[in-house]
PDB file of N, CA and C in Angstrom:
ATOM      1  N   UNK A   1       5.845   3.869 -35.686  1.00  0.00           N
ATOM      2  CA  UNK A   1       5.523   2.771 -34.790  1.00  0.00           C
ATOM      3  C   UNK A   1       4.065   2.928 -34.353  1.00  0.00           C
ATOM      4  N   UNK A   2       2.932   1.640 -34.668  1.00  0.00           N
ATOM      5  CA  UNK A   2       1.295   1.833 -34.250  1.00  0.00           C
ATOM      6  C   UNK A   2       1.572   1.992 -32.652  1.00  0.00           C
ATOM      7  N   UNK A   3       0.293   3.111 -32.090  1.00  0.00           N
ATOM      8  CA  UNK A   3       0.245   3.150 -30.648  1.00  0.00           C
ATOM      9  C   UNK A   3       0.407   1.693 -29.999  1.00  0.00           C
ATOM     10  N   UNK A   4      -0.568   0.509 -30.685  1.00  0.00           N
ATOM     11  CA  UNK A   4      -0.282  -0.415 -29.916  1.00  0.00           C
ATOM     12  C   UNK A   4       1.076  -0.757 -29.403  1.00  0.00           C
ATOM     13  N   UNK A   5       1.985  -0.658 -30.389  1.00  0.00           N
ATOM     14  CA  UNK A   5       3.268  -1.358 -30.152  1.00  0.00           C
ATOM     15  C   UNK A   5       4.034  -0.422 -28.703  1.00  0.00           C
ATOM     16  N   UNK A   6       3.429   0.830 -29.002  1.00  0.00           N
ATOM     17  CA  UNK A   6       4.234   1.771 -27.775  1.00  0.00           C
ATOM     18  C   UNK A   6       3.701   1.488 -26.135  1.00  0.00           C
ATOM     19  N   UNK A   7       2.098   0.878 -26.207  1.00  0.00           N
ATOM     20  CA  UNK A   7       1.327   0.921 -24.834  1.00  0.00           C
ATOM     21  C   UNK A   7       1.832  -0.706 -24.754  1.00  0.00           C
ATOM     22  N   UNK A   8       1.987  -1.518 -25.704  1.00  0.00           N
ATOM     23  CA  UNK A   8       2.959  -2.550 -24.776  1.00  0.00           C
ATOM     24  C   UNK A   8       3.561  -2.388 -24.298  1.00  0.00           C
ATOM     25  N   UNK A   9       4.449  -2.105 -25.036  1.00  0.00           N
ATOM     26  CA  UNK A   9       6.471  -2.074 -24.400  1.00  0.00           C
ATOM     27  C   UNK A   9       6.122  -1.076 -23.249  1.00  0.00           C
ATOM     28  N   UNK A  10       5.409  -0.288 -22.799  1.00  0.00           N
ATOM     29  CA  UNK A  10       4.486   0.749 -21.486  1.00  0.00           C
ATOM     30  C   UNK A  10       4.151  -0.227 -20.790  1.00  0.00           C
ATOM     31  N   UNK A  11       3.185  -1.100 -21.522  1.00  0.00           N
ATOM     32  CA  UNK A  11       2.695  -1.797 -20.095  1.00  0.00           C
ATOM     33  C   UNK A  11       3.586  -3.140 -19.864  1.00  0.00           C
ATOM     34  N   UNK A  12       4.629  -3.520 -20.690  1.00  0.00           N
ATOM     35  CA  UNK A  12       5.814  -4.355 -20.034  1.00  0.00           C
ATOM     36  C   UNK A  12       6.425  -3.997 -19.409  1.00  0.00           C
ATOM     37  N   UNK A  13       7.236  -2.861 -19.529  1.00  0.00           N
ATOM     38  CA  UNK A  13       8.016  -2.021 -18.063  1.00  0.00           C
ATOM     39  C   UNK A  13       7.424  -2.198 -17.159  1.00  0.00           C
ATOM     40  N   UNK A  14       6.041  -1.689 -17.054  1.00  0.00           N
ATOM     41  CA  UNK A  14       5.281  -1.100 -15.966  1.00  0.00           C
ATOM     42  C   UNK A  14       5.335  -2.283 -15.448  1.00  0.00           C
ATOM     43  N   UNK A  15       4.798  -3.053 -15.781  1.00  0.00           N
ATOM     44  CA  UNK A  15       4.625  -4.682 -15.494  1.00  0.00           C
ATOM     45  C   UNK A  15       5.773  -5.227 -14.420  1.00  0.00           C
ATOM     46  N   UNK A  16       7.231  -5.292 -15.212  1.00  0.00           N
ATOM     47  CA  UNK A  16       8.526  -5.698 -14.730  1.00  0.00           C
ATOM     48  C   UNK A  16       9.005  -4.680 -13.728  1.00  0.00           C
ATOM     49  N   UNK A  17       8.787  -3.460 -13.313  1.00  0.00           N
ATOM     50  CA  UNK A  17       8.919  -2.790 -12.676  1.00  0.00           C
ATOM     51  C   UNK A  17       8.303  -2.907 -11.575  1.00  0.00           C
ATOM     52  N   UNK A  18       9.194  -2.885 -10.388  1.00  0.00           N
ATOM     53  CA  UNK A  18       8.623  -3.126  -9.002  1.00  0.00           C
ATOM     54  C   UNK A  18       7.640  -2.186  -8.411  1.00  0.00           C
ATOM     55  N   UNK A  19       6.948  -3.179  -7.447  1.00  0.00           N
ATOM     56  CA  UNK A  19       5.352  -2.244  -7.484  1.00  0.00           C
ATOM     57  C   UNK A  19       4.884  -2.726  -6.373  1.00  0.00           C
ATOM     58  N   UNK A  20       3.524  -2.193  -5.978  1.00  0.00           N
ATOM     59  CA  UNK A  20       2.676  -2.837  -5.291  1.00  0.00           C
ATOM     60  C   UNK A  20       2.556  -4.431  -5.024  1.00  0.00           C
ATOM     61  N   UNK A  21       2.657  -4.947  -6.600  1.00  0.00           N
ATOM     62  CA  UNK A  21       2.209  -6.755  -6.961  1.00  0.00           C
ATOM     63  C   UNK A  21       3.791  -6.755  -6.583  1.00  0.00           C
ATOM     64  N   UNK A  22       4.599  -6.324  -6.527  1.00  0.00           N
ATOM     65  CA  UNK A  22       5.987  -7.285  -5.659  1.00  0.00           C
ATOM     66  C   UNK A  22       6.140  -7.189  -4.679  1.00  0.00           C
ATOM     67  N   UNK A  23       5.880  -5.868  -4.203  1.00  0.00           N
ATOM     68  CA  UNK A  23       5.756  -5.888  -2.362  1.00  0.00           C
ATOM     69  C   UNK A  23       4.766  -7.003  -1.616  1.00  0.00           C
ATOM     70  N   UNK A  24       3.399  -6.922  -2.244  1.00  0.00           N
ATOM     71  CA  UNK A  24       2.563  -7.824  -1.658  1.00  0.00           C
ATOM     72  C   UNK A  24       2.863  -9.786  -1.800  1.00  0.00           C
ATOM     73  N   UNK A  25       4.098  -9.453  -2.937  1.00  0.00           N
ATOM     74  CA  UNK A  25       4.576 -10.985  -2.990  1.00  0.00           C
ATOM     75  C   UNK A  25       5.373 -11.232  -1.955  1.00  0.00           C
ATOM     76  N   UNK A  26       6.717 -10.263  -1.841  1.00  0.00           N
ATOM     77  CA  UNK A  26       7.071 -10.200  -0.977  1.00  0.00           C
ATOM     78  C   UNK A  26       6.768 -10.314   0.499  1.00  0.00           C
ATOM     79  N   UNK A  27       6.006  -9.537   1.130  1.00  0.00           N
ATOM     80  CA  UNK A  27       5.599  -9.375   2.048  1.00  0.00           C
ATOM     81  C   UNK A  27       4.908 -10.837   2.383  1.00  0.00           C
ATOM     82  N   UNK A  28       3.959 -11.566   1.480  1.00  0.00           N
ATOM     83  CA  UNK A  28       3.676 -12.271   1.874  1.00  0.00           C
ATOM     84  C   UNK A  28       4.216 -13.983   1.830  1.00  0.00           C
ATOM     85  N   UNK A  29       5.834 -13.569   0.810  1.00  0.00           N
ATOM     86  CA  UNK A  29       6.625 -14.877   1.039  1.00  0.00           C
ATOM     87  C   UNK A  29       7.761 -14.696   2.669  1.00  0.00           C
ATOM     88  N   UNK A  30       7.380 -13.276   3.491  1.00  0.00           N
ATOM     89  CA  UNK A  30       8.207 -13.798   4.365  1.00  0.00           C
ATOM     90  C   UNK A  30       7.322 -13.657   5.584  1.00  0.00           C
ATOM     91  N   UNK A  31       6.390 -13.507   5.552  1.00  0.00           N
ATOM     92  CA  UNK A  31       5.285 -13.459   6.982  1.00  0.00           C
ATOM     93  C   UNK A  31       4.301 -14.995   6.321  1.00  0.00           C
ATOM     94  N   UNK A  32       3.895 -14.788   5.151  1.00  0.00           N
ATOM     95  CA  UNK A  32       2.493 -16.935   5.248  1.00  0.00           C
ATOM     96  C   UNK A  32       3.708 -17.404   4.714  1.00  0.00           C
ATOM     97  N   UNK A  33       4.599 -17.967   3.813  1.00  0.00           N
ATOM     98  CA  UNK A  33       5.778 -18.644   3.408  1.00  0.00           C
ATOM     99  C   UNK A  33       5.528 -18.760   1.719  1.00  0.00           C
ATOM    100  N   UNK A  34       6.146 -19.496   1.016  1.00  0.00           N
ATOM    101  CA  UNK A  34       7.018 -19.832  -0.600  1.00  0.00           C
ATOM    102  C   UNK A  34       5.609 -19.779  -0.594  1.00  0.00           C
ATOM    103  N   UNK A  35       4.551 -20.951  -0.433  1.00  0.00           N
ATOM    104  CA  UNK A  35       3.112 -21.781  -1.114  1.00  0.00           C
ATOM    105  C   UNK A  35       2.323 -20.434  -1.111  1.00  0.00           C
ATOM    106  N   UNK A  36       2.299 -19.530   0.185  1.00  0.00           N
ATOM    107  CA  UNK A  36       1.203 -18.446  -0.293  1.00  0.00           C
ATOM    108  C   UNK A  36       1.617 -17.312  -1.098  1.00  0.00           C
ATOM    109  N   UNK A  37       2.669 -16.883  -1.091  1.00  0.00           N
ATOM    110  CA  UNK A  37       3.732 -16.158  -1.887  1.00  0.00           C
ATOM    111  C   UNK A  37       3.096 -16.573  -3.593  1.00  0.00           C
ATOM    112  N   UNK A  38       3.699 -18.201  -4.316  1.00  0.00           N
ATOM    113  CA  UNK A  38       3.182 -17.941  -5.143  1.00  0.00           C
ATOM    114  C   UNK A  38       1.593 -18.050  -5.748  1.00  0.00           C
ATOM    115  N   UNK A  39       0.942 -18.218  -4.282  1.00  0.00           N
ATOM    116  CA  UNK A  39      -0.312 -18.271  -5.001  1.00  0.00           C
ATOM    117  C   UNK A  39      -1.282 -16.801  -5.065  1.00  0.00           C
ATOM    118  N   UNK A  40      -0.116 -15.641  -4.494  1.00  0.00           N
ATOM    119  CA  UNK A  40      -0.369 -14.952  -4.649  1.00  0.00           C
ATOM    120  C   UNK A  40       0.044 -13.999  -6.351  1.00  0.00           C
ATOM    121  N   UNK A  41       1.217 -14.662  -6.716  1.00  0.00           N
ATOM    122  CA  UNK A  41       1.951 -14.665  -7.614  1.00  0.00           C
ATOM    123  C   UNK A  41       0.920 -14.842  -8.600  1.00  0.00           C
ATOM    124  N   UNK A  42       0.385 -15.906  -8.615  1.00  0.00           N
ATOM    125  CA  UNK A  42      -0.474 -17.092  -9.348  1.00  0.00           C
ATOM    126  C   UNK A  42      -2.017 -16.163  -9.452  1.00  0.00           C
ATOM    127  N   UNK A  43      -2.219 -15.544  -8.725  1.00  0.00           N
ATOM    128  CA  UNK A  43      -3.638 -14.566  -8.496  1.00  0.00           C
ATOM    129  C   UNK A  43      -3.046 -13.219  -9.503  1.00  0.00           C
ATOM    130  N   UNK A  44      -1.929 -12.261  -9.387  1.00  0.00           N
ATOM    131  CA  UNK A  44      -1.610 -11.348 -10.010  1.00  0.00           C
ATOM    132  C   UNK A  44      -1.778 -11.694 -11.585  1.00  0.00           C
ATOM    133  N   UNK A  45      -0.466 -12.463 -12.207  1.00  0.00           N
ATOM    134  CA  UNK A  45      -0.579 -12.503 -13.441  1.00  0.00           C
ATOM    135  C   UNK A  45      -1.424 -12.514 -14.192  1.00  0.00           C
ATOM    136  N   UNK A  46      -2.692 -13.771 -14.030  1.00  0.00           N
ATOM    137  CA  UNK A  46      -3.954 -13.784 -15.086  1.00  0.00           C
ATOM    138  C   UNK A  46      -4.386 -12.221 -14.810  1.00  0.00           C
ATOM    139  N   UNK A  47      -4.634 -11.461 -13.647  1.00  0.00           N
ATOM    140  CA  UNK A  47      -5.212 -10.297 -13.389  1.00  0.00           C
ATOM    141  C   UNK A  47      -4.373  -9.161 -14.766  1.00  0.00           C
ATOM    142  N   UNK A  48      -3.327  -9.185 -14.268  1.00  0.00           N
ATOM    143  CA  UNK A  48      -2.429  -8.701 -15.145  1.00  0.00           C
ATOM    144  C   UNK A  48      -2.985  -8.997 -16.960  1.00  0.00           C
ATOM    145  N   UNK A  49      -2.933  -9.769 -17.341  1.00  0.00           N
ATOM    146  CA  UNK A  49      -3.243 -10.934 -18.662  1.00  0.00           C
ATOM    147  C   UNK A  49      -4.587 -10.227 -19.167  1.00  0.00           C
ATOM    148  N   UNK A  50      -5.629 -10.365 -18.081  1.00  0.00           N
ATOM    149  CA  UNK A  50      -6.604 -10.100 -18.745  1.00  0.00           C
ATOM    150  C   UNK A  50      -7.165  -8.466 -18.498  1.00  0.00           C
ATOM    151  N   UNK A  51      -6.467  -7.526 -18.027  1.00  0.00           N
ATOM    152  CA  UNK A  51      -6.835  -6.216 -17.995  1.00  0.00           C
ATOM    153  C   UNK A  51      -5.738  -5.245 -19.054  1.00  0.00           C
ATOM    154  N   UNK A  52      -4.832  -6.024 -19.551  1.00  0.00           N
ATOM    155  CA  UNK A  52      -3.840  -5.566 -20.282  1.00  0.00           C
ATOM    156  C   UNK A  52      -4.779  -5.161 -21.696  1.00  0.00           C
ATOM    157  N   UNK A  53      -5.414  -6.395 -22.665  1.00  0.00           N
ATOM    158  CA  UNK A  53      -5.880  -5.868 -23.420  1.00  0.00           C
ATOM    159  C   UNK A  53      -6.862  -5.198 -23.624  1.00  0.00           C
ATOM    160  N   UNK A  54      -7.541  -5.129 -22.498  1.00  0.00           N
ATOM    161  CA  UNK A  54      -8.721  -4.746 -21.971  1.00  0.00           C
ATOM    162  C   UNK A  54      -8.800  -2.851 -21.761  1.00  0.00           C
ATOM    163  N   UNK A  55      -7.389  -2.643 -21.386  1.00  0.00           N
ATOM    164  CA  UNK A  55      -6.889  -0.979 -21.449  1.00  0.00           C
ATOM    165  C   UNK A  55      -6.168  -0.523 -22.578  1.00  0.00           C
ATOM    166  N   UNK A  56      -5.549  -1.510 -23.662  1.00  0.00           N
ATOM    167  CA  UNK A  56      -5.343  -1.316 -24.977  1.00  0.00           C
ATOM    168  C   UNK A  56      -6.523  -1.162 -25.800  1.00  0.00           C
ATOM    169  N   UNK A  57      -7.452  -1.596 -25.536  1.00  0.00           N
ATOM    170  CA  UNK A  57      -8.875  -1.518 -26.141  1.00  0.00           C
ATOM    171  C   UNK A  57      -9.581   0.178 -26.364  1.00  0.00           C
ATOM    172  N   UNK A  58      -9.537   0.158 -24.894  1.00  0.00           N
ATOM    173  CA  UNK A  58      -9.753   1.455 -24.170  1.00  0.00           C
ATOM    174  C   UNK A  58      -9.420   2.158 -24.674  1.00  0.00           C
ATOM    175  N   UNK A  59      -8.085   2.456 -24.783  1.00  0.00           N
ATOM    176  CA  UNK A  59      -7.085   3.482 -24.761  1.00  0.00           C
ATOM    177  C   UNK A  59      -7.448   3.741 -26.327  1.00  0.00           C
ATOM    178  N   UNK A  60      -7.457   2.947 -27.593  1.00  0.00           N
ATOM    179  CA  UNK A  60      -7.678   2.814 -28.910  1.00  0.00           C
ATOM    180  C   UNK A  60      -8.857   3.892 -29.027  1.00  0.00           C
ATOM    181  N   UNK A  61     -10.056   3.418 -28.523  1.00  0.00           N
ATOM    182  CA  UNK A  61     -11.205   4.190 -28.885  1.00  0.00           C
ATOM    183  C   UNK A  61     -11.000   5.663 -27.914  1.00  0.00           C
ATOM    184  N   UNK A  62     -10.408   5.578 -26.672  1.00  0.00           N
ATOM    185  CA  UNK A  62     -10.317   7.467 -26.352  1.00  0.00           C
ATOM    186  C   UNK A  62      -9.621   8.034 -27.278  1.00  0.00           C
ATOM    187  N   UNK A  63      -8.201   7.653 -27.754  1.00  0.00           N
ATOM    188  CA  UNK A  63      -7.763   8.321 -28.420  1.00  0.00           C
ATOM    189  C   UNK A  63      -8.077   8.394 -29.886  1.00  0.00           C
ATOM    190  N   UNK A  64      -8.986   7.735 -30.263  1.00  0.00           N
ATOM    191  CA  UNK A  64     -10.070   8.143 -31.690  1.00  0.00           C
ATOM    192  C   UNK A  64     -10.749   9.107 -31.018  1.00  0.00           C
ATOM    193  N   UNK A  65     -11.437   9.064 -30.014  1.00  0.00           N
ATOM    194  CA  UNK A  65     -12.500  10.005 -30.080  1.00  0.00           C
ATOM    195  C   UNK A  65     -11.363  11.752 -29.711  1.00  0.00           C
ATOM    196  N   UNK A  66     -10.471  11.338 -29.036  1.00  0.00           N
ATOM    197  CA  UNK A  66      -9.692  12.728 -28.581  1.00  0.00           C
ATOM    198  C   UNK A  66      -9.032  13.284 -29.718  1.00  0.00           C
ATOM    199  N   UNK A  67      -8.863  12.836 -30.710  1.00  0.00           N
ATOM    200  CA  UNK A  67      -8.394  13.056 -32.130  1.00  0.00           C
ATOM    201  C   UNK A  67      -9.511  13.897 -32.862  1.00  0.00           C
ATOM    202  N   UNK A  68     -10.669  13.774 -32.443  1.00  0.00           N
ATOM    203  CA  UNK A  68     -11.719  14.745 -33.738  1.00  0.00           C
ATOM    204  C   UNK A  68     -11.099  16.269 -32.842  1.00  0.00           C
ATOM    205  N   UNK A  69     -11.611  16.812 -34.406  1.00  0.00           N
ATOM    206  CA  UNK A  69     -11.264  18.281 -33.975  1.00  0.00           C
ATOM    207  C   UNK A  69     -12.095  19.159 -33.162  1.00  0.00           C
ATOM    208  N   UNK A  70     -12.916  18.739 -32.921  1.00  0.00           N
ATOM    209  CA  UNK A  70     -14.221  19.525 -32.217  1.00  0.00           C
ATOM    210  C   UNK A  70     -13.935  19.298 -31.022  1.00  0.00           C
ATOM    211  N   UNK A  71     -13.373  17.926 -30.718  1.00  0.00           N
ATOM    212  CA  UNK A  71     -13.157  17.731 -29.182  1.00  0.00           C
ATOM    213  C   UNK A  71     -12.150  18.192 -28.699  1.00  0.00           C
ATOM    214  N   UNK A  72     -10.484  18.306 -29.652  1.00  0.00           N
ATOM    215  CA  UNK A  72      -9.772  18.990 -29.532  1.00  0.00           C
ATOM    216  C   UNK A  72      -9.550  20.860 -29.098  1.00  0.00           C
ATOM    217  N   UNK A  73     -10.787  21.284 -29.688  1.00  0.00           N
ATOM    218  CA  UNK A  73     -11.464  22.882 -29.950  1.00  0.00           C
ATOM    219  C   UNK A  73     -11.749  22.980 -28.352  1.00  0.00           C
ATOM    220  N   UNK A  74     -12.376  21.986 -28.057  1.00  0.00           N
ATOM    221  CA  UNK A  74     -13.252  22.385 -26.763  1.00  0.00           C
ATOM    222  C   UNK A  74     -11.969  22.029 -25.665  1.00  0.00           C
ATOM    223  N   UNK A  75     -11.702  21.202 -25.507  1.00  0.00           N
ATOM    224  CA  UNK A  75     -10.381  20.725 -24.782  1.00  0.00           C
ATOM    225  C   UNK A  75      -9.825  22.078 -24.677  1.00  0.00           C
ATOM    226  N   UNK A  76      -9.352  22.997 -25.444  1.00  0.00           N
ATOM    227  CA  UNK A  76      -8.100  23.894 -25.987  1.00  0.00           C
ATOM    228  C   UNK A  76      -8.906  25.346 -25.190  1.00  0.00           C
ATOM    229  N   UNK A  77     -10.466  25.610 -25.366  1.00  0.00           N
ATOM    230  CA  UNK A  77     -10.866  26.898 -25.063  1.00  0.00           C
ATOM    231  C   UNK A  77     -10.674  26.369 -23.127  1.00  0.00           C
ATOM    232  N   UNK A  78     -11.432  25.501 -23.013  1.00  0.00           N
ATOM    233  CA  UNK A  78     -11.826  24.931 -21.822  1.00  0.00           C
ATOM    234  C   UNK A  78     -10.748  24.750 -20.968  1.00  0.00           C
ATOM    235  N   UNK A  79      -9.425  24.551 -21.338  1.00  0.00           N
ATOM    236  CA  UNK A  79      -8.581  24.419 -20.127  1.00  0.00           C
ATOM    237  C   UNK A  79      -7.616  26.133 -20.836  1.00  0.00           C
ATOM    238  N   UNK A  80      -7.941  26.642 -21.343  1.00  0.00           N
ATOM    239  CA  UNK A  80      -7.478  28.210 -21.346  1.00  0.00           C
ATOM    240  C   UNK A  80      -8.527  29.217 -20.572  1.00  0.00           C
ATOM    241  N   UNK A  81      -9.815  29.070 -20.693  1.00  0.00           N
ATOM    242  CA  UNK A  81     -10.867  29.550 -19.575  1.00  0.00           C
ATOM    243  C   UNK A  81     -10.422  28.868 -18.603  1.00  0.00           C
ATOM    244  N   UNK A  82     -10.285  27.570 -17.442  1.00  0.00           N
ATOM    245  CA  UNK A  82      -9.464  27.724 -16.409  1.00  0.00           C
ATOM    246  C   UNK A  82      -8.178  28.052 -15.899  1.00  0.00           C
ATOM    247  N   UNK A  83      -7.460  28.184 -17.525  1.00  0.00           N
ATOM    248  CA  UNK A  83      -6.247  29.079 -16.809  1.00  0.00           C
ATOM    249  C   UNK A  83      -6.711  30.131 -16.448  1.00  0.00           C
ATOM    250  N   UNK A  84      -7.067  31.079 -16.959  1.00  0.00           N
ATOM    251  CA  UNK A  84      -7.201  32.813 -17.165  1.00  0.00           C
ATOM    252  C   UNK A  84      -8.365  32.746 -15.733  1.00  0.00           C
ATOM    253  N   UNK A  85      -9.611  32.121 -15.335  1.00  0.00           N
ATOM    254  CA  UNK A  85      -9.876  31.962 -14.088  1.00  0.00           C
ATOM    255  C   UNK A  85      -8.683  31.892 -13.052  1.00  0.00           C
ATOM    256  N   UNK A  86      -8.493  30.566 -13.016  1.00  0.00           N
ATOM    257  CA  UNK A  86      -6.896  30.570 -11.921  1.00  0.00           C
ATOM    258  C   UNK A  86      -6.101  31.588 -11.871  1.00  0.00           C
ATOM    259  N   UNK A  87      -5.806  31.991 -13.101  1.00  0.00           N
ATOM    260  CA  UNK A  87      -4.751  33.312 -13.153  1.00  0.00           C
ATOM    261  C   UNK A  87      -5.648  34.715 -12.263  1.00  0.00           C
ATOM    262  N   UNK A  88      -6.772  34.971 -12.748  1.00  0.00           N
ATOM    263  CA  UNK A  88      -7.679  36.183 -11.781  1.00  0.00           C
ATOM    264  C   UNK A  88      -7.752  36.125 -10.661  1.00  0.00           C
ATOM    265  N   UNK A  89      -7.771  34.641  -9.946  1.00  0.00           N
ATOM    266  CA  UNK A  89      -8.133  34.290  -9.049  1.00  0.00           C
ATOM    267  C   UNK A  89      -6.868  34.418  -8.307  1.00  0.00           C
ATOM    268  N   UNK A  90      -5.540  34.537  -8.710  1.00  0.00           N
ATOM    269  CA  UNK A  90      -4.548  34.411  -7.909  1.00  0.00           C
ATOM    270  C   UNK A  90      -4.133  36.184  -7.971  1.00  0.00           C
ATOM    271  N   UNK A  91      -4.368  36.649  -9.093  1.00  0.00           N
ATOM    272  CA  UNK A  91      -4.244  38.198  -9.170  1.00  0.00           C
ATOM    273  C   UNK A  91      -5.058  38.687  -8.440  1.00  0.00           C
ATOM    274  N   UNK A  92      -6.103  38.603  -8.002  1.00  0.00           N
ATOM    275  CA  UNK A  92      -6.993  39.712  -6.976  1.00  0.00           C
ATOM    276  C   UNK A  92      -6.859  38.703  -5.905  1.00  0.00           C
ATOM    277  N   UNK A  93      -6.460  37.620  -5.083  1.00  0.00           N
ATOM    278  CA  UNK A  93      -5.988  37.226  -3.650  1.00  0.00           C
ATOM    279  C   UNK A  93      -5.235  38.391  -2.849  1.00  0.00           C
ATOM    280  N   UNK A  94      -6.194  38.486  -1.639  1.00  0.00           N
ATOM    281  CA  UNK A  94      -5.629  39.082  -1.015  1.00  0.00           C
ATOM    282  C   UNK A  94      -3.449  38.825  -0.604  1.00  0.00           C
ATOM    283  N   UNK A  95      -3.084  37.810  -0.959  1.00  0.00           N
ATOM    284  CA  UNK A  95      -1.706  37.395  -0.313  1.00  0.00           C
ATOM    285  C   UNK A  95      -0.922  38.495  -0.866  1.00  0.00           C
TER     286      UNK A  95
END
């Protein structure tokens, strides 16, 4: 299955899944009423619409570039030098 197909069906859950953008619908269909409710509704979606492919885009070219092996190399020494730091650092603490 291409990544794309997986960061949809990701960002459809995420999407349909209650959130922030339903509380603030909420909240604001029972304190301004229905008309500001959906024009708040009406403000989310295009937002939604047009940052969707916009982080599929994104996401395409990091994970080309996080795929070369050199970047992988450095990734791999670089967060094993802050383990073995962290780890010293918790071995000689006074606690």
């Amino acid at each position: 299955m291409p990544i794309t197909n997986i960061l949809l069906a990701a960002a459809t859950l995420l999407t349909l899944a209650p959130g922030l953008d339903m509380a603030l619908v909420l909240r604001t269909a029972t304190v301004e009423g229905k008309r500001q409710a959906l024009q708040a509704t009406l403000g989310i979606n295009p937002g939604c619409l047009l940052w969707s492919p916009i982080l599929i885009g994104a996401t395409q070219s990091l994970s080309g570039f996080l795929r070369r092996e050199k970047v992988i190399q450095w990734m791999d020494s670089t967060t094993g030098m802050i383990f073995v730091l962290f780890a010293a650092r918790l071995a000689f603490s006074k606690r």
